[in-house]
C-alpha atoms as a PDB file:
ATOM      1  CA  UNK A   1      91.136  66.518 114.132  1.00  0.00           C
ATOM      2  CA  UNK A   2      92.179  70.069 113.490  1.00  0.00           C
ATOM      3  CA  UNK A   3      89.414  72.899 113.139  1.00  0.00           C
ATOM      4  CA  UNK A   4      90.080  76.055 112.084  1.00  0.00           C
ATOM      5  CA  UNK A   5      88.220  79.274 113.339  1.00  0.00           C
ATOM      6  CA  UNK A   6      88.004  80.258 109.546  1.00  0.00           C
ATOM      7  CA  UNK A   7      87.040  76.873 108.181  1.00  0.00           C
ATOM      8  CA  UNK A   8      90.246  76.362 106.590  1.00  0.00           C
ATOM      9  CA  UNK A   9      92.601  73.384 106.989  1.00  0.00           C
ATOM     10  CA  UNK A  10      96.067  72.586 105.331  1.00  0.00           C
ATOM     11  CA  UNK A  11      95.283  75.326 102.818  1.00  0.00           C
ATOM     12  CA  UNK A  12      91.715  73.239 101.900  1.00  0.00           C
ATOM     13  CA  UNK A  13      88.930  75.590 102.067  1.00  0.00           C
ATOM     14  CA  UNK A  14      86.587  73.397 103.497  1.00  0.00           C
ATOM     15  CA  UNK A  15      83.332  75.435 103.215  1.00  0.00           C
ATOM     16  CA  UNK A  16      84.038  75.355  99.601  1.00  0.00           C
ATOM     17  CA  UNK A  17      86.487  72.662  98.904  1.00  0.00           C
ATOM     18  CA  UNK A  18      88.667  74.408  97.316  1.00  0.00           C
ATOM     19  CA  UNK A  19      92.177  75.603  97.750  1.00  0.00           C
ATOM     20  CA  UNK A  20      93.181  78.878  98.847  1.00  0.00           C
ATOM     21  CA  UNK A  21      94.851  80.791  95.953  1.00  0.00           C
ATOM     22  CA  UNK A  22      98.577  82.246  96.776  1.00  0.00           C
ATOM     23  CA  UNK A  23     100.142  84.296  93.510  1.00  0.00           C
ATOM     24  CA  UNK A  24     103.958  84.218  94.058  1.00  0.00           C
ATOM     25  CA  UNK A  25     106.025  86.590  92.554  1.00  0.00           C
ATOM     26  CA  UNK A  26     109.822  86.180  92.277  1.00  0.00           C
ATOM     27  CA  UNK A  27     112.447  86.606  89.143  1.00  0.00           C
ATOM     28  CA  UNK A  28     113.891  83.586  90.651  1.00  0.00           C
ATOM     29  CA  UNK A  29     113.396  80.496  89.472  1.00  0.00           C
ATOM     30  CA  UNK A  30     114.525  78.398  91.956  1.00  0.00           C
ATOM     31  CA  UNK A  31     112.739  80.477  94.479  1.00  0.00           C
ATOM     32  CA  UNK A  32     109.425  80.314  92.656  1.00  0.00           C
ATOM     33  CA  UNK A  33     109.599  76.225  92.799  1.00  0.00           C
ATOM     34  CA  UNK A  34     110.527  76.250  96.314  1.00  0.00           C
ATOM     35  CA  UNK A  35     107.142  78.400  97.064  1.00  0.00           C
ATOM     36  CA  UNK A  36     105.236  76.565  94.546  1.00  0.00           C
ATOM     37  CA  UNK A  37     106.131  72.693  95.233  1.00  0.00           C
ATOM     38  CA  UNK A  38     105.873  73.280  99.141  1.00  0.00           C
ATOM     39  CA  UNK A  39     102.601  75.055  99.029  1.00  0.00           C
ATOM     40  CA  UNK A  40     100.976  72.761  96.742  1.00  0.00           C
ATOM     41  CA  UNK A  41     102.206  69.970  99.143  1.00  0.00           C
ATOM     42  CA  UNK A  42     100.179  71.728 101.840  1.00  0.00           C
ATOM     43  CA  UNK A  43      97.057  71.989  99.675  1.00  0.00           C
ATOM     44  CA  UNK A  44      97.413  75.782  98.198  1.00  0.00           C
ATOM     45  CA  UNK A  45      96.524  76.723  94.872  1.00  0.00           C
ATOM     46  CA  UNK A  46      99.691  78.295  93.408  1.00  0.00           C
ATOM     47  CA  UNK A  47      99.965  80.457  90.863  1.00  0.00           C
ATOM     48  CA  UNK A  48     103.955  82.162  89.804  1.00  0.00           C
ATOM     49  CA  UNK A  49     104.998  85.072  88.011  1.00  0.00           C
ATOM     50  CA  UNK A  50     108.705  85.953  87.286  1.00  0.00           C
ATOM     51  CA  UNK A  51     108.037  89.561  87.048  1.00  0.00           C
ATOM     52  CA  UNK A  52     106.252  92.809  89.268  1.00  0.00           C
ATOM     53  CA  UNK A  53     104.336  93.553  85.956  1.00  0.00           C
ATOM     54  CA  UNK A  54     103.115  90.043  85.485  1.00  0.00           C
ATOM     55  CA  UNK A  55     102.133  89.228  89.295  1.00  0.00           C
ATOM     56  CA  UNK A  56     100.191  92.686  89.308  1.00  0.00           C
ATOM     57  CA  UNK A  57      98.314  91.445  86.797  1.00  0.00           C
ATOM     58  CA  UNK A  58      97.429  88.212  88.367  1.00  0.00           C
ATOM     59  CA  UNK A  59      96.916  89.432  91.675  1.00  0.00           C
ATOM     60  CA  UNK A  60      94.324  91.743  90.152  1.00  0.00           C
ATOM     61  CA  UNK A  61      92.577  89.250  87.810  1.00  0.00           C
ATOM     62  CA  UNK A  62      92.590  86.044  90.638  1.00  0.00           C
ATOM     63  CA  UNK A  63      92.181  87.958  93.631  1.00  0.00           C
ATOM     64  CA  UNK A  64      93.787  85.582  95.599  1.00  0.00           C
ATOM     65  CA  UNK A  65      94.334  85.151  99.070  1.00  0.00           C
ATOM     66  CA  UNK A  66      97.627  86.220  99.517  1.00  0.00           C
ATOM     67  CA  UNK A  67     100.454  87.552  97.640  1.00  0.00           C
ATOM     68  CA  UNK A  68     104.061  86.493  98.164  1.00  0.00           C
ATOM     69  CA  UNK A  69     106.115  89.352  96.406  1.00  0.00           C
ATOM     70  CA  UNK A  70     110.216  89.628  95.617  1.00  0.00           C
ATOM     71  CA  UNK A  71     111.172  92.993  96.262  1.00  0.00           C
ATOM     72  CA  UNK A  72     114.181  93.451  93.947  1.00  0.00           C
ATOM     73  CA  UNK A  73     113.131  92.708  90.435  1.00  0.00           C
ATOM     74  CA  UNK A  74     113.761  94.142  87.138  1.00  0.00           C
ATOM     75  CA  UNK A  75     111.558  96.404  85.651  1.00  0.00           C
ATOM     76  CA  UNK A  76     108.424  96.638  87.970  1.00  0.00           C
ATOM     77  CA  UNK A  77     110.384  95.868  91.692  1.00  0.00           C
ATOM     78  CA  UNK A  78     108.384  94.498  94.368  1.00  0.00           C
ATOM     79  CA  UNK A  79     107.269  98.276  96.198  1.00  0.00           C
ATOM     80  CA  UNK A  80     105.907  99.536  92.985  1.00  0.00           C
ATOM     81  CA  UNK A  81     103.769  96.084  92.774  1.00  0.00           C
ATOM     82  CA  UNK A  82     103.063  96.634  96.432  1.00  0.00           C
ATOM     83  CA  UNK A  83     102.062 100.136  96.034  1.00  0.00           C
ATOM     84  CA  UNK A  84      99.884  99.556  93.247  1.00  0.00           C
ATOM     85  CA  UNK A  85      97.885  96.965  94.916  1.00  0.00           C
ATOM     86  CA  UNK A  86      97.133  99.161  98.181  1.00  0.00           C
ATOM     87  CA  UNK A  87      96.046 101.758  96.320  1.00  0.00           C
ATOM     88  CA  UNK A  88      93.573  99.754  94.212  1.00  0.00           C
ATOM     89  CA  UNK A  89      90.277  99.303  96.238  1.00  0.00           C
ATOM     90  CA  UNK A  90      89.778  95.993  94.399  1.00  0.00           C
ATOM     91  CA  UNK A  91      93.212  94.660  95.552  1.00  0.00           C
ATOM     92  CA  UNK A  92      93.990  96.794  99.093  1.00  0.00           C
ATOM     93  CA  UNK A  93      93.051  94.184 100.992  1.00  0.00           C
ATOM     94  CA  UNK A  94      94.946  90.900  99.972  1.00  0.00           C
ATOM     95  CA  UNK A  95      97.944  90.323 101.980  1.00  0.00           C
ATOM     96  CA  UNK A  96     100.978  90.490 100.440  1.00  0.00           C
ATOM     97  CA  UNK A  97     104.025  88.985 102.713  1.00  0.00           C
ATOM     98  CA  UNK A  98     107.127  90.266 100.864  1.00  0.00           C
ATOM     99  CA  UNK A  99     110.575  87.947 100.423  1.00  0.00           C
ATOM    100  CA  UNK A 100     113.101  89.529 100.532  1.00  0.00           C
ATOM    101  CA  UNK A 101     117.515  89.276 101.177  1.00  0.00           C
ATOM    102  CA  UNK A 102     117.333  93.051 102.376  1.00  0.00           C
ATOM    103  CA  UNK A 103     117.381  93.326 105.894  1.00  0.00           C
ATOM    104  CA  UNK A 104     118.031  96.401 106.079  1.00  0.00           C
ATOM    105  CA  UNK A 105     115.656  98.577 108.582  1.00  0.00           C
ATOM    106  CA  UNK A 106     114.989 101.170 105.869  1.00  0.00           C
ATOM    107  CA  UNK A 107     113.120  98.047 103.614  1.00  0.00           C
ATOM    108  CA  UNK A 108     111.255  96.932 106.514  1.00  0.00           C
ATOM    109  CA  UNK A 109     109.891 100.244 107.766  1.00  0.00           C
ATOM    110  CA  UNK A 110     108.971 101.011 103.883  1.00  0.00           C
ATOM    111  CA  UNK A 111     106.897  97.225 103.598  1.00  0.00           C
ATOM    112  CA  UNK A 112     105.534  97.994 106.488  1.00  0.00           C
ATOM    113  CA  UNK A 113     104.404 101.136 106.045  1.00  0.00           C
ATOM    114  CA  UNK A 114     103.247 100.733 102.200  1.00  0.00           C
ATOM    115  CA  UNK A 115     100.745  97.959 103.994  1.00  0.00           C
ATOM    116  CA  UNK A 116     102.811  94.349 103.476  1.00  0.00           C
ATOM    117  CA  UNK A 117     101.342  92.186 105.970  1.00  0.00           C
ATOM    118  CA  UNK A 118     105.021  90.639 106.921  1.00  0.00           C
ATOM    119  CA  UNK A 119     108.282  89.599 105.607  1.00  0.00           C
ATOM    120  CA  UNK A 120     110.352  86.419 105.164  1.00  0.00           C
ATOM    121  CA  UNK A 121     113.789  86.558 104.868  1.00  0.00           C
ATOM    122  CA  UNK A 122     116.246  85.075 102.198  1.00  0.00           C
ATOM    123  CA  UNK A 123     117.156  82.369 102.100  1.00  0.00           C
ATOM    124  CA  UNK A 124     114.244  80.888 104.115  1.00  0.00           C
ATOM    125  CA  UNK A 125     113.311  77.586 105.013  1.00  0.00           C
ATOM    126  CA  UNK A 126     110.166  75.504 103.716  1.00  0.00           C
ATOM    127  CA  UNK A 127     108.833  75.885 107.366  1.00  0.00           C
ATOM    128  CA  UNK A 128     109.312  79.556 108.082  1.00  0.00           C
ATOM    129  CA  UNK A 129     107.391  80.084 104.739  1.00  0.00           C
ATOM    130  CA  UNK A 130     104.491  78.051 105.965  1.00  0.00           C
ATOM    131  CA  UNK A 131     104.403  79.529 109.331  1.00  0.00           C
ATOM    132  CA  UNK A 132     104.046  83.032 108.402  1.00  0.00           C
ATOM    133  CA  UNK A 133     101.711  82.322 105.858  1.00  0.00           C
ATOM    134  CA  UNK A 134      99.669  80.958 108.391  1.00  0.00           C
ATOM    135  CA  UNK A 135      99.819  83.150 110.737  1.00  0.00           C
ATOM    136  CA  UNK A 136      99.274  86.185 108.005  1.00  0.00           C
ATOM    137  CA  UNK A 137      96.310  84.210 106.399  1.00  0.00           C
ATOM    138  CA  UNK A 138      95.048  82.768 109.440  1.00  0.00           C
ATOM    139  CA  UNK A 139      95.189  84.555 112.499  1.00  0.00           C
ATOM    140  CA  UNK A 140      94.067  83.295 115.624  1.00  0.00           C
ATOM    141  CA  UNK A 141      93.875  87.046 116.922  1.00  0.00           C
ATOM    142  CA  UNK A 142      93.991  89.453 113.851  1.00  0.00           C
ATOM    143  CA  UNK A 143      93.928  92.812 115.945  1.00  0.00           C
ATOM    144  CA  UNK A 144      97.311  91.043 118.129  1.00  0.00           C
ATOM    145  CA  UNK A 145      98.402  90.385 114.385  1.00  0.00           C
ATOM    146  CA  UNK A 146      98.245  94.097 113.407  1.00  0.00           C
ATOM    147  CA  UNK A 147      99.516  95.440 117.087  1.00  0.00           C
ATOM    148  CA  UNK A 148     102.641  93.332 116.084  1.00  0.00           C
ATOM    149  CA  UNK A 149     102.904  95.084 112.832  1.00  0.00           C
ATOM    150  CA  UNK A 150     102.853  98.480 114.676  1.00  0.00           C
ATOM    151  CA  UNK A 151     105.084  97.413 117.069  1.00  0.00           C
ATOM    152  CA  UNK A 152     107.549  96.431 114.693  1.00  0.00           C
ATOM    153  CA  UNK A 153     107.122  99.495 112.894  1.00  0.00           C
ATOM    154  CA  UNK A 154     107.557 101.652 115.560  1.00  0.00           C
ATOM    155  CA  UNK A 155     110.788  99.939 116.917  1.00  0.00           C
ATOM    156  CA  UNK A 156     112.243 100.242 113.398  1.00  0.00           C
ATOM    157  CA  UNK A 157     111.604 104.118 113.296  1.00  0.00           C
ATOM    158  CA  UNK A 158     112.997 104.674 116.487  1.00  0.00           C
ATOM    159  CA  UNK A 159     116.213 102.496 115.796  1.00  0.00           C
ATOM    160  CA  UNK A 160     116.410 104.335 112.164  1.00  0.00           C
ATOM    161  CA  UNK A 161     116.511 107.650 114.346  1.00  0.00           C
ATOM    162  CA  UNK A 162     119.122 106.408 116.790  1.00  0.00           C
ATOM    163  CA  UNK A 163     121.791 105.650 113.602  1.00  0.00           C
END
């Protein structure tokens, strides 16, 4: 039997039996089936968007319990979307993981700075998505959790000043 410190298990809210909501926001197709049919398998409520304007909207109408948000999309790209939802009290403090082929340290020191709560990196596999989901929405030691963050801020900034 699995317990979970925040009464959560496979994505089931248990106090309330019902799933946790996840908005996914990608201009790819392909990508936003991936997310959806893997986190439905694990019990997730999922709800896609296919642009920045469109998952801004949902994220601030559902409130849901995490974001997963594209960072290069037409229009509305995923920093704007990220930047408007850290700035809106009613929004600030759903984690938003952001996916992303840029691996550049510049992105990563902007996500992390602009409040993203981590990053996966494309192309990703069906188990790297679920384990940092996890481990953003369920953390078995939230201030180790944002110490990481730092840290990973930090060494960014201080490799950016090196090059």
């Amino acid at each position: 039997m699995c317990l979970s410190i925040s009464g959560v298990q496979n994505g089931i809210r248990m106090d309330e039996n019902r799933p946790e909501t996840i908005v996914v926001v990608d201009d790819e197709e392909d990508i936003l089936l991936l997310c959806r049919v893997n986190l439905e398998f694990e019990g997730y409520q999922v709800v896609t968007a296919s642009s920045g304007v469109e998952g801004l909207r949902l994220a601030r109408e559902l409130h849901p319990s995490m974001v997963l948000l594209d960072v290069m999309m037409p229009s509305m790209d995923g920093w704007h979307v990220l930047e408007a939802l850290k700035s809106d009290p009613e929004t600030a403090e759903i984690p938003v993981v952001m996916l992303t082929a840029r691996v550049q340290g510049e992105d990563q020191m902007r996500g992390w700075s602009g409040g993203a709560a981590d990053y996966i990196m494309k192309p990703f596999s069906p188990v790297a998505l679920l384990e940092t989901m996890r481990n953003v929405l369920h953390p078995h030691d939230p201030e180790e959790a944002q110490r990481r963050r730092e840290r990973s801020l930090e060494k960014l900034r201080l490799l950016n000043s090196q090059f």
